[in-house]
N, C-alpha and C. Protein backbone atom coordinates (compact mmCIF):
# COMPACT_ATOMS: atom_id res chain seq x y z
N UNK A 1 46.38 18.23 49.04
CA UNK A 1 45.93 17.70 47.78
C UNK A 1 46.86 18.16 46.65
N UNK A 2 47.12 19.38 46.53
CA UNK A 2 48.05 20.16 45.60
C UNK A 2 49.48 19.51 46.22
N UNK A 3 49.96 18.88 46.89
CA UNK A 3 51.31 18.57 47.07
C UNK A 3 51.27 17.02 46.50
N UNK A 4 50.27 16.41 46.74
CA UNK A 4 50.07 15.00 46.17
C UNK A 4 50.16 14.41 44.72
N UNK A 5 49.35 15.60 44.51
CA UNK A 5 49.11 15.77 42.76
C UNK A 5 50.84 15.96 42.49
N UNK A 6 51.44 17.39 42.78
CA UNK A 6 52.95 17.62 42.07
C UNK A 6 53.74 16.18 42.44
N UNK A 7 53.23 15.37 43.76
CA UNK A 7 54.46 14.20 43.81
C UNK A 7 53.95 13.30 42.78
N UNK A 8 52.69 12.71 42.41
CA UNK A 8 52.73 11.90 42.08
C UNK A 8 52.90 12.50 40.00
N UNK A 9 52.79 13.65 39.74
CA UNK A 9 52.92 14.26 39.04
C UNK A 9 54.45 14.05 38.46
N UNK A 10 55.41 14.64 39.99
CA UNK A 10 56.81 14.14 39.70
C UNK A 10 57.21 12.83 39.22
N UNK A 11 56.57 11.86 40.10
CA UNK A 11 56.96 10.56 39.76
C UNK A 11 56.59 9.59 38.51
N UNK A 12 55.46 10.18 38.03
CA UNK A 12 55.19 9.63 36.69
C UNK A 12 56.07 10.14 35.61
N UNK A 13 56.47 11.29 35.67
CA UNK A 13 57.51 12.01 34.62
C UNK A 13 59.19 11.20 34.95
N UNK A 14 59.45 11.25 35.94
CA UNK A 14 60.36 10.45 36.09
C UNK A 14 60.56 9.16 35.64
N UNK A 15 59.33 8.63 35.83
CA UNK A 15 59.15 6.87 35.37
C UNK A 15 59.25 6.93 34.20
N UNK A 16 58.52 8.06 33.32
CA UNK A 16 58.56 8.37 32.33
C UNK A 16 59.69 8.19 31.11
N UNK A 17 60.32 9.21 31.56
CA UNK A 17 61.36 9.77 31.45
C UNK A 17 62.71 8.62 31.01
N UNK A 18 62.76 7.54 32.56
CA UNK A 18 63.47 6.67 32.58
C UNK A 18 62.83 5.74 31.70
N UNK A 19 61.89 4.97 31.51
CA UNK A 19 61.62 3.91 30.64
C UNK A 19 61.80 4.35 28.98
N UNK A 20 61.58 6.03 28.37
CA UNK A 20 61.84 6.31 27.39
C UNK A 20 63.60 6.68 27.11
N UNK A 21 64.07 6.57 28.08
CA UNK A 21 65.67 6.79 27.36
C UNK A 21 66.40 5.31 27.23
N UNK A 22 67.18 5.06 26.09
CA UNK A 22 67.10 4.05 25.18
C UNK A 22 69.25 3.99 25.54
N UNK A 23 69.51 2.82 25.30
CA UNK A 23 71.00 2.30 25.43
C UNK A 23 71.30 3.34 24.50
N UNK A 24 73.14 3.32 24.02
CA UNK A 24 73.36 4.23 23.11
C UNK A 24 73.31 2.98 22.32
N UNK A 25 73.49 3.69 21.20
CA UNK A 25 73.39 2.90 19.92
C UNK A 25 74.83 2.41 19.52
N UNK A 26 74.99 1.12 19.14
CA UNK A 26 76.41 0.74 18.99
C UNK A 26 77.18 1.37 17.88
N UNK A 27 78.51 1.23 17.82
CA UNK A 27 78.97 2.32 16.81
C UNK A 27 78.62 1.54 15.37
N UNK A 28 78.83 2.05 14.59
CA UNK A 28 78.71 1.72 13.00
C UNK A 28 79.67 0.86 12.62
N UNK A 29 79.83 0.31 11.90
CA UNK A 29 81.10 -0.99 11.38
C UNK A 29 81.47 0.23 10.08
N UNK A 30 82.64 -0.41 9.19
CA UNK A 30 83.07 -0.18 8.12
C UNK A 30 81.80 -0.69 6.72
N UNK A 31 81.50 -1.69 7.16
CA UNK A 31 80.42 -1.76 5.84
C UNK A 31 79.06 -1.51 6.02
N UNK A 32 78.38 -1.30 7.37
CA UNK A 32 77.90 -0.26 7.65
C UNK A 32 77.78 1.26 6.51
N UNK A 33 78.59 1.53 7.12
CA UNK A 33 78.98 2.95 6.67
C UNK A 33 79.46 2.71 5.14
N UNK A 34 79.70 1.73 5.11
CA UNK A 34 79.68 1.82 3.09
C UNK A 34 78.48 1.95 2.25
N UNK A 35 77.76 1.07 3.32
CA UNK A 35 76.16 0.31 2.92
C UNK A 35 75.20 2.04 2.90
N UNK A 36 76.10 2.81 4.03
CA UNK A 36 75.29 4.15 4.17
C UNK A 36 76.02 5.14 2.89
N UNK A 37 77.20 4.91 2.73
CA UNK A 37 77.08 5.86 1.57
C UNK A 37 76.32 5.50 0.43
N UNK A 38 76.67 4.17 0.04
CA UNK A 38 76.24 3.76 -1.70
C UNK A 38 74.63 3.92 -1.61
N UNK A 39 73.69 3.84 -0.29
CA UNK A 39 72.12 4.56 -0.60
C UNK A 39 71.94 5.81 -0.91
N UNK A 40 73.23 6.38 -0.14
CA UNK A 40 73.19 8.52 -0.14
C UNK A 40 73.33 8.39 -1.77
N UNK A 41 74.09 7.51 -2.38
CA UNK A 41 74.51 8.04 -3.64
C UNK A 41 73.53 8.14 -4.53
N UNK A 42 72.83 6.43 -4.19
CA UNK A 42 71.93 6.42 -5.01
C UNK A 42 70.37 7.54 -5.05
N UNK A 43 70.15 7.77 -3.87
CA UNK A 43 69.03 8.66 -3.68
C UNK A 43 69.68 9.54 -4.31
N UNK A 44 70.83 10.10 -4.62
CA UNK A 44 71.36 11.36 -5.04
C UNK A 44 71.58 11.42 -6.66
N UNK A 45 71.66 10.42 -7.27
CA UNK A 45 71.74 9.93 -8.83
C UNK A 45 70.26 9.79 -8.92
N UNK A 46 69.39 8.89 -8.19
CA UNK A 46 67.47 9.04 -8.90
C UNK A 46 66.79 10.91 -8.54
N UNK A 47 67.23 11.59 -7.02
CA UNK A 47 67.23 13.28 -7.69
C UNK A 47 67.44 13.76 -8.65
N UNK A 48 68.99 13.52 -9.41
CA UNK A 48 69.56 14.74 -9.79
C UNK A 48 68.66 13.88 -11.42
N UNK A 49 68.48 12.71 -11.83
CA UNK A 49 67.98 12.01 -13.04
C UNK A 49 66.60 13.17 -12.91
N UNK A 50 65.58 12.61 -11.89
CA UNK A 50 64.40 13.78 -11.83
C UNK A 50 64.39 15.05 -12.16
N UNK A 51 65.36 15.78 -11.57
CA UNK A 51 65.03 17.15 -12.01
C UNK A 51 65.78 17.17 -13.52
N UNK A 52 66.46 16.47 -13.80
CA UNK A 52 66.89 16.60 -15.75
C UNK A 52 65.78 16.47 -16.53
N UNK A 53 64.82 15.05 -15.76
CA UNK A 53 63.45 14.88 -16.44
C UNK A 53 62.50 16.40 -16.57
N UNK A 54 62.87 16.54 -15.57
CA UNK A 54 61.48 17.74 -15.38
C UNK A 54 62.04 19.09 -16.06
N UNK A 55 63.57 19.39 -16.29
CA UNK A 55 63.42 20.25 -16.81
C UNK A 55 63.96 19.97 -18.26
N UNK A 56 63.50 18.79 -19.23
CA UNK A 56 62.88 18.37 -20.32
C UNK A 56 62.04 18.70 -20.66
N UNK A 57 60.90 18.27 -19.72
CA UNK A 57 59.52 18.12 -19.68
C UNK A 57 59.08 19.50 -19.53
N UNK A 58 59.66 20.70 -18.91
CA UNK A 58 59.86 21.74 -18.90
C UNK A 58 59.80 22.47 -20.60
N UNK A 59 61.31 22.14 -20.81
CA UNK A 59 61.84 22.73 -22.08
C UNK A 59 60.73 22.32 -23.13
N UNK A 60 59.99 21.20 -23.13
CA UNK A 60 59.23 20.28 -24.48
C UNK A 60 57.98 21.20 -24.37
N UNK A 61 57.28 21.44 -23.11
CA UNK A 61 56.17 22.52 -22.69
C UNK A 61 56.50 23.14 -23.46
N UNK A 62 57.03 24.19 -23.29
CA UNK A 62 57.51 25.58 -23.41
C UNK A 62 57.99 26.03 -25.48
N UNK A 63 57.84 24.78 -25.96
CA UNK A 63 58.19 25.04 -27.65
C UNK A 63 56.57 24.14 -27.69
């Protein structure tokens, strides 16, 4: 009974295993990767705008 259980134990992890691993992913193009910087930038210009706000909103508190 205990040897049945580990095979069929084995074989579901295996099945597993195999139906969850995925093709590789194709490489990136050139505008791709443009399309990926100019979002980094922008998420990085609406941050750095936020924390100027907040430490306004900060400074205006504080007098």
């Amino acid at each position: 009974m205990k040897r049945t259980l580990y095979l069929m134990l084995f074989v579901l992890m295996t099945a597993s295993v195999s139906t969850l691993t995925s093709c590789r992913d194709e490489p990136k193009d050139t505008g791709d990767k443009i399309e990926d910087a100019i979002d980094d930038t922008g998420d990085a210009i609406e941050e750095g705008a936020e924390d100027v706000e907040d430490g306004i909103e900060d400074a205006v508190d504080d007098n």
